[in-house]
Protein backbone atom coordinates (compact mmCIF):
# COMPACT_ATOMS: atom_id res chain seq x y z
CA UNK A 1 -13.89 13.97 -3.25
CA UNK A 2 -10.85 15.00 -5.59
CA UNK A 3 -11.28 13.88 -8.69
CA UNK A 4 -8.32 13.62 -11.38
CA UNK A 5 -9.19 11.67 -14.91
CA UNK A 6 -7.26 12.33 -18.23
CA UNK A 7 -9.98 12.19 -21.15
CA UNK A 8 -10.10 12.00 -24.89
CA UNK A 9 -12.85 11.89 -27.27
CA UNK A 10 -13.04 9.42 -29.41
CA UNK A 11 -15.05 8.79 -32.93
CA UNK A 12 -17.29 5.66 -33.31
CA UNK A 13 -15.04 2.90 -34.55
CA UNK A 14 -12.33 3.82 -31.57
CA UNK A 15 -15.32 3.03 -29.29
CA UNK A 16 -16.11 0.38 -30.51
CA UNK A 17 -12.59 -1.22 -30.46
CA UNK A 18 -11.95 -0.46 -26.87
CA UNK A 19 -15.65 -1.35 -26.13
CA UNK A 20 -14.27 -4.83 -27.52
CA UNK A 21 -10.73 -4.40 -25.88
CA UNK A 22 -11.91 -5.20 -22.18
CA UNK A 23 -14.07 -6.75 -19.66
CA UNK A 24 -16.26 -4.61 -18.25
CA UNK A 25 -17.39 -4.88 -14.93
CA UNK A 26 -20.04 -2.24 -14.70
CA UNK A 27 -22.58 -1.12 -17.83
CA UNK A 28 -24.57 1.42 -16.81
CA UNK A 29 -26.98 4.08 -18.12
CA UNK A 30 -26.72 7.48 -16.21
CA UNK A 31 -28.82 10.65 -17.25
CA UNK A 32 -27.11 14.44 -16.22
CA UNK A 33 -29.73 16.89 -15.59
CA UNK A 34 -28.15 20.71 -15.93
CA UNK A 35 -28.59 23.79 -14.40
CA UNK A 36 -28.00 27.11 -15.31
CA UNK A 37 -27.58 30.13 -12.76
CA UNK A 38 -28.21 34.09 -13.69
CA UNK A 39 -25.26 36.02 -15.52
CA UNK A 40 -22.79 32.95 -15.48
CA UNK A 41 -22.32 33.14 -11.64
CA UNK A 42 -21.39 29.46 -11.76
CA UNK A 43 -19.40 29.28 -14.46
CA UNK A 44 -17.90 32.37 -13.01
CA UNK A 45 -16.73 30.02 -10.34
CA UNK A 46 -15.77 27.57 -12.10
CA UNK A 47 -18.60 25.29 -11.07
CA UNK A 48 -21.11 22.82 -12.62
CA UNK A 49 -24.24 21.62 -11.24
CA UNK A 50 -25.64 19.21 -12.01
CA UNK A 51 -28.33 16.03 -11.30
CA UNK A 52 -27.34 12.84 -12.21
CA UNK A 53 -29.22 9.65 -11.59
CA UNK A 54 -28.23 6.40 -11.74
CA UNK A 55 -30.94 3.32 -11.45
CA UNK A 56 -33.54 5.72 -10.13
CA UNK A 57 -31.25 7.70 -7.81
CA UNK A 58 -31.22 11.03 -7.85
CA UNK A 59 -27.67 13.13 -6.74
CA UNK A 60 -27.07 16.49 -6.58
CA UNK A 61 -23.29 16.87 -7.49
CA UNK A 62 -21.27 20.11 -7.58
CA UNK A 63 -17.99 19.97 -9.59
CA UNK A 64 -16.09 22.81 -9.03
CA UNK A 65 -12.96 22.61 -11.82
CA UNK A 66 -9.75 23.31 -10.01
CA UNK A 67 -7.29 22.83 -13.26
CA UNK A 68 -6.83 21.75 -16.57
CA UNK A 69 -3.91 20.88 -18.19
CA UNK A 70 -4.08 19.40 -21.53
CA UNK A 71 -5.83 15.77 -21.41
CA UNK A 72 -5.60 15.91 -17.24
CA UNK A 73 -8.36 17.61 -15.43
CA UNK A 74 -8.96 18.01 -12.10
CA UNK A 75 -12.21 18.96 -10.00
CA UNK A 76 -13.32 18.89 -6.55
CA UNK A 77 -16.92 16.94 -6.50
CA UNK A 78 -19.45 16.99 -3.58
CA UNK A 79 -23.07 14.81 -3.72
CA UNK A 80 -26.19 15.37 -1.93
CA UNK A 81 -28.94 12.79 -2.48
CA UNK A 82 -32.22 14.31 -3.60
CA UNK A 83 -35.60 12.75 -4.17
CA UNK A 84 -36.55 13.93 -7.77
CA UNK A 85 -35.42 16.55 -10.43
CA UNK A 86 -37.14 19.64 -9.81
CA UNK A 87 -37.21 22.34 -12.65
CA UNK A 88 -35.78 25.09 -10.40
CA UNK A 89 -33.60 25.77 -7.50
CA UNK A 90 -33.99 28.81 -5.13
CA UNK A 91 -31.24 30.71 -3.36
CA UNK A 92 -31.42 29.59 -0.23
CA UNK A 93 -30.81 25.85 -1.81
CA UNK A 94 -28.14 26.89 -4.03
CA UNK A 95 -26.47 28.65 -0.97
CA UNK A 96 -26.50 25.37 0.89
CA UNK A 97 -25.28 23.30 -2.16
CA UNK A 98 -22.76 25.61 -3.47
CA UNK A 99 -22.05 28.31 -1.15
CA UNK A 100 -23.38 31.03 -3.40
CA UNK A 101 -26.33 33.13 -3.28
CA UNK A 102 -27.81 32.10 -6.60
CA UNK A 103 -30.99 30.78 -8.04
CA UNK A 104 -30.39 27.74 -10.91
CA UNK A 105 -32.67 26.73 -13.25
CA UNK A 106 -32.74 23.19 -15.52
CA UNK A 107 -31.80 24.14 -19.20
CA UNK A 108 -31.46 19.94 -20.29
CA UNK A 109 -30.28 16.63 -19.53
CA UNK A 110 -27.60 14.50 -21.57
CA UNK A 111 -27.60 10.43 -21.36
CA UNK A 112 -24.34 8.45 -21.08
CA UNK A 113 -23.83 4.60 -21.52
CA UNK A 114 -20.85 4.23 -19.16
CA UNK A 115 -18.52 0.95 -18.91
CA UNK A 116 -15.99 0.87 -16.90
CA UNK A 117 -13.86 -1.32 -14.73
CA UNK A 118 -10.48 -1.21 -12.39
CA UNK A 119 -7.55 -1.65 -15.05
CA UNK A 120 -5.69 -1.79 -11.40
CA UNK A 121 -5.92 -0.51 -7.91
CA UNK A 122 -6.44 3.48 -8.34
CA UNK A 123 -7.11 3.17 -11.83
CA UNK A 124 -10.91 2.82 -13.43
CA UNK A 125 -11.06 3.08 -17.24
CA UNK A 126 -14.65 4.78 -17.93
CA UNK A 127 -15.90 3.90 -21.84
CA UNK A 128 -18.52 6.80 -22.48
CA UNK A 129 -21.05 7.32 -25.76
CA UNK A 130 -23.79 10.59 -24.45
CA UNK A 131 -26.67 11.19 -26.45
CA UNK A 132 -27.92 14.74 -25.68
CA UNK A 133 -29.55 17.05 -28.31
CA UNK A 134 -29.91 14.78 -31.32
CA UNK A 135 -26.14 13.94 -31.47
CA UNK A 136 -24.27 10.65 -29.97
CA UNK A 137 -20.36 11.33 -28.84
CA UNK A 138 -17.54 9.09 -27.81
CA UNK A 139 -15.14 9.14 -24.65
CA UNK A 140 -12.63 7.44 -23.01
CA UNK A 141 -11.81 8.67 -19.21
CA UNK A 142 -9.07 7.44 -17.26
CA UNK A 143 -9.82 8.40 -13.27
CA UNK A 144 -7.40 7.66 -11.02
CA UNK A 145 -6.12 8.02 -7.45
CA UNK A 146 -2.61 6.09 -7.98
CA UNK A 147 -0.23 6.61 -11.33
CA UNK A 148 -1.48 4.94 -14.57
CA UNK A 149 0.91 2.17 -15.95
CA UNK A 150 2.59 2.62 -19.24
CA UNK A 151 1.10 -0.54 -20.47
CA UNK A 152 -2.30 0.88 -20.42
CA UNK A 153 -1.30 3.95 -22.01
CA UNK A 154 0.72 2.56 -24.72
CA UNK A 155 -1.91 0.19 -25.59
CA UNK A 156 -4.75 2.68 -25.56
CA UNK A 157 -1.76 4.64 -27.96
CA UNK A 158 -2.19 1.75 -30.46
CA UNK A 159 -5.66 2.46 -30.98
CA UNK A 160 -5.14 5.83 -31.85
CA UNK A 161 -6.38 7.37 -28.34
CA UNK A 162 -4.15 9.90 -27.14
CA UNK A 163 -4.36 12.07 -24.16
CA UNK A 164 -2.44 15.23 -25.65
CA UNK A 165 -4.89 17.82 -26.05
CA UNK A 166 -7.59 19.69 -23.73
CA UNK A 167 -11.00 17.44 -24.68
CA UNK A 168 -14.45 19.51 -22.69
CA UNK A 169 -16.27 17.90 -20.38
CA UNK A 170 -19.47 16.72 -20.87
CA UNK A 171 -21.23 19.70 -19.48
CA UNK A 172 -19.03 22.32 -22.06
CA UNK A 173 -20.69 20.31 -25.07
CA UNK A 174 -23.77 20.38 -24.38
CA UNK A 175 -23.66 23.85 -23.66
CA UNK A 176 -22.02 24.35 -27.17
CA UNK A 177 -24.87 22.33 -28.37
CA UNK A 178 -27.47 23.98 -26.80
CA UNK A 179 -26.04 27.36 -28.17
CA UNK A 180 -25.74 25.81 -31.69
CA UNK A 181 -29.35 24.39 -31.77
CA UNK A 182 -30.91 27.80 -30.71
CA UNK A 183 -28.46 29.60 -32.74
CA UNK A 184 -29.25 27.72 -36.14
């Protein structure tokens, strides 16, 4: 699946204006388990892997970033199901997941409340606050198929969310974190 989303991050009173701005349709809690492979080989490649479940479902999903321009990112994302979250990965799994001959290994998980909803057809607004490694952050995502009407964007614009700067993905900061907390 091709995935393109523009993203900003947002501080807690933007949040909680656009958490206020819209009906939501879905509210869910989703936890990211992540993996980390010897010397960087996946980052090498430009790849995340990761575990995410959702209501007790467990899915193996490998995003493997094909650009990034600005707000606008765009990744290439493939799922297996899986029945738990095991600590470790061996090559021959990591060969059939990603195509490389790796091992991966779980370094930490991050835990997002998501709402989101179709502003239109092609179009989902995703409202994001992750908790991972005693902080709490805010994101908007914008994930769509079809082009994104002005309205949307110029009323997002009154709020004081922009999409005109590169914003990491969730994966980049918690690795920052991670870095930070062992680093301190």
């Amino acid at each position: 699946m091709l995935e393109t989303e523009l993203k900003s991050m947002l501080d807690e009173k933007q949040y909680n204006v656009l958490k206020n701005m819209f009906l939501w349709n879905s509210i869910k809690e989703q936890t990211n388990s992540y993996y980390i492979a010897p010397d960087n080989i996946l980052k090498k490649h430009g790849i995340t892997f990761r575990i995410r479940t959702i209501d007790n479902r467990h899915i193996v999903q490998v995003k493997k970033h094909l650009g990034k321009h600005d707000a606008l990112q765009v990744a290439e994302e493939t799922e297996f199901n899986i029945d738990c979250i095991p600590n470790n990965f061996s090559e021959p799994e990591m060969l059939s997941f990603t195509g490389i001959k790796t091992t991966a290994s779980l370094i930490g998980e991050l835990t997002t409340l998501r709402h989101s909803f179709m502003f239109c057809d092609g179009v989902e607004i995703c409202l994001d606050k992750s908790t991972y490694l005693d902080i709490t952050d805010y994101e908007i995502e914008i994930e769509y198929t079809k082009p994104i009407p002005d309205t949307l964007l110029e009323k997002l614009s009154e709020t004081g969310v922009l999409f005109n700067t590169a914003t990491p993905g969730k994966y980049s900061r918690f690795i920052t974190r991670l870095k930070n907390t062992y680093h301190q």
